[in-house]
Protein backbone atom coordinates (compact mmCIF):
# COMPACT_ATOMS: atom_id res chain seq x y z
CA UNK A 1 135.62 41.16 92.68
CA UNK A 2 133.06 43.58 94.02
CA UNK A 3 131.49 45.70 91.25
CA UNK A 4 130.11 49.36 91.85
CA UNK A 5 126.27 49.85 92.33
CA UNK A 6 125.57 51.41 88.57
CA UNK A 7 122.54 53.99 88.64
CA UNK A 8 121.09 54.24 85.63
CA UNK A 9 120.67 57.47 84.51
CA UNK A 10 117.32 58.38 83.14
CA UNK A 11 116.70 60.32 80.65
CA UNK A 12 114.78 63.57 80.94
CA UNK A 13 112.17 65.10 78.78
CA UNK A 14 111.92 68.30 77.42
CA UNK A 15 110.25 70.22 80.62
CA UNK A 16 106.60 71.53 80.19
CA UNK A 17 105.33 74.24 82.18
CA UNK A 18 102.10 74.19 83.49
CA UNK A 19 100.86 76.88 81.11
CA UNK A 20 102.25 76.25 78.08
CA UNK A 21 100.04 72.59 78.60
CA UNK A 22 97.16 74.48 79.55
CA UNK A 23 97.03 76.36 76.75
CA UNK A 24 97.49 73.28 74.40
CA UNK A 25 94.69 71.67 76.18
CA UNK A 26 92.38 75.14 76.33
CA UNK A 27 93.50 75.11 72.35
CA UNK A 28 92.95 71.74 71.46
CA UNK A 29 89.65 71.21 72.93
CA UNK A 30 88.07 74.02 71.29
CA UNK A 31 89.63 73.13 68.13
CA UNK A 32 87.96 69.74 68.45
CA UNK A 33 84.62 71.22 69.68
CA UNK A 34 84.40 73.27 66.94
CA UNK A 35 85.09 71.14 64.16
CA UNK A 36 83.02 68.74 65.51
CA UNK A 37 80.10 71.12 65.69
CA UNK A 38 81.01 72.88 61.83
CA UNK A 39 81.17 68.45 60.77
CA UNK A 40 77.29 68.19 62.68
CA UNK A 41 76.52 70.97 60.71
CA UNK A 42 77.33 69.90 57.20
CA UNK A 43 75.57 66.31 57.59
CA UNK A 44 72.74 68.22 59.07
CA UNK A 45 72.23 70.04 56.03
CA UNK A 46 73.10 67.30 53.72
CA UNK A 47 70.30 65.08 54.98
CA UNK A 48 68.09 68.22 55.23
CA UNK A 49 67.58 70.09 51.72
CA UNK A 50 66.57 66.90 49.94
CA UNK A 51 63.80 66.59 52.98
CA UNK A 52 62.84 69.68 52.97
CA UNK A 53 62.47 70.39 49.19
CA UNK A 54 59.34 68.26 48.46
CA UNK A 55 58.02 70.22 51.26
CA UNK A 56 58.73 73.26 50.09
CA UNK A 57 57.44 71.97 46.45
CA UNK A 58 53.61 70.65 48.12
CA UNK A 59 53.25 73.90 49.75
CA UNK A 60 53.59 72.78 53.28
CA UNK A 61 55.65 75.70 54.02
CA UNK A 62 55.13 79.49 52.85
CA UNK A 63 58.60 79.49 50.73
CA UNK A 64 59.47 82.68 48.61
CA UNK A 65 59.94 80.87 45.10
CA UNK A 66 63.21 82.70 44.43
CA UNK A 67 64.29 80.45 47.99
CA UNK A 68 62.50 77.24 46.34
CA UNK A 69 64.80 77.67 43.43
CA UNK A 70 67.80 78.05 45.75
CA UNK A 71 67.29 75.05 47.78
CA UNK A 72 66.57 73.22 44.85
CA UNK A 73 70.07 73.96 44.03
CA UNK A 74 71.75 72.96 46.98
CA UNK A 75 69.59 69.79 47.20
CA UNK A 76 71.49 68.76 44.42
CA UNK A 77 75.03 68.93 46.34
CA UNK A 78 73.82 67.24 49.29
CA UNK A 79 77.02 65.07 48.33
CA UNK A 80 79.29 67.71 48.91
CA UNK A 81 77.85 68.56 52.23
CA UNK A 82 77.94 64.71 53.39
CA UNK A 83 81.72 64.42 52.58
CA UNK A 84 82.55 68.01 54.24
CA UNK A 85 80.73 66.77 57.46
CA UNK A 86 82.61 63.47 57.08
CA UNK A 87 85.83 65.18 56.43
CA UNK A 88 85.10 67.59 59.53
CA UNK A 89 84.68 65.45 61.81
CA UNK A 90 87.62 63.27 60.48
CA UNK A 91 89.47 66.24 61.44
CA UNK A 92 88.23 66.18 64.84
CA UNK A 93 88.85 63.18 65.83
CA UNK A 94 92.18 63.35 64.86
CA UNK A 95 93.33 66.87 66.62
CA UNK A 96 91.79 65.15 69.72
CA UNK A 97 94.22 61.74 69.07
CA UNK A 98 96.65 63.52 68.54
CA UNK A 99 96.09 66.62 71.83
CA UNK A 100 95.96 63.53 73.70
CA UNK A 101 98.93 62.13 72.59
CA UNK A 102 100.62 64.87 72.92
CA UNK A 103 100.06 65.53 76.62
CA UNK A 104 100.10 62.41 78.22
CA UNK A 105 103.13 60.65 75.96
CA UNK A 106 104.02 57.96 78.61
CA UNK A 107 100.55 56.33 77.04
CA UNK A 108 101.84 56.23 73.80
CA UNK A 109 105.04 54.30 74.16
């Protein structure tokens, strides 16, 4: 018996124009860039008010004392700030996983 040559038929994606990934990408990057830079931010100032505020307290720096009370207060949440930077840049790492993921899915597989 003499069988048929079979072609397998592949399957096909879902098309993607050129723009439509271009403008995920565009999207996605700044997304990551700017959560990224809001995360460096937070842990910035988390490690920076309880520095600064025995500063501020010798008299190293000419400080208004209503601003000495204020940093005084936020010295106190540098907690908050530390997990919100964390958190942030969590975030960013993941929307960049996942931008990556979902442009180049042969990788993924």
């Amino acid at each position: 018996m003499s069988a048929a040559p079979t072609i397998a038929a592949q399957p096909k994606g879902p098309r993607r124009s050129r723009l439509g990934t271009t403008s995920k990408v565009v999207i996605g990057t700044t997304a990551t860039l700017i959560l990224g830079m809001t995360g460096i931010i937070f842990l910035s100032l988390a490690f920076a008010f309880p520095v600064v505020v025995p500063l501020i307290q010798d008299g190293k720096l000419g400080v208004p004392a209503d601003q000495i009370v204020l940093a005084k207060e936020f010295a106190g949440f540098w907690w908050a700030f530390a997990a919100a930077g964390t958190a942030t840049l969590a975030a960013s790492v993941l929307v960049a996983v996942k931008l990556q993921q979902h442009i180049d899915p042969a990788d993924t597989e």
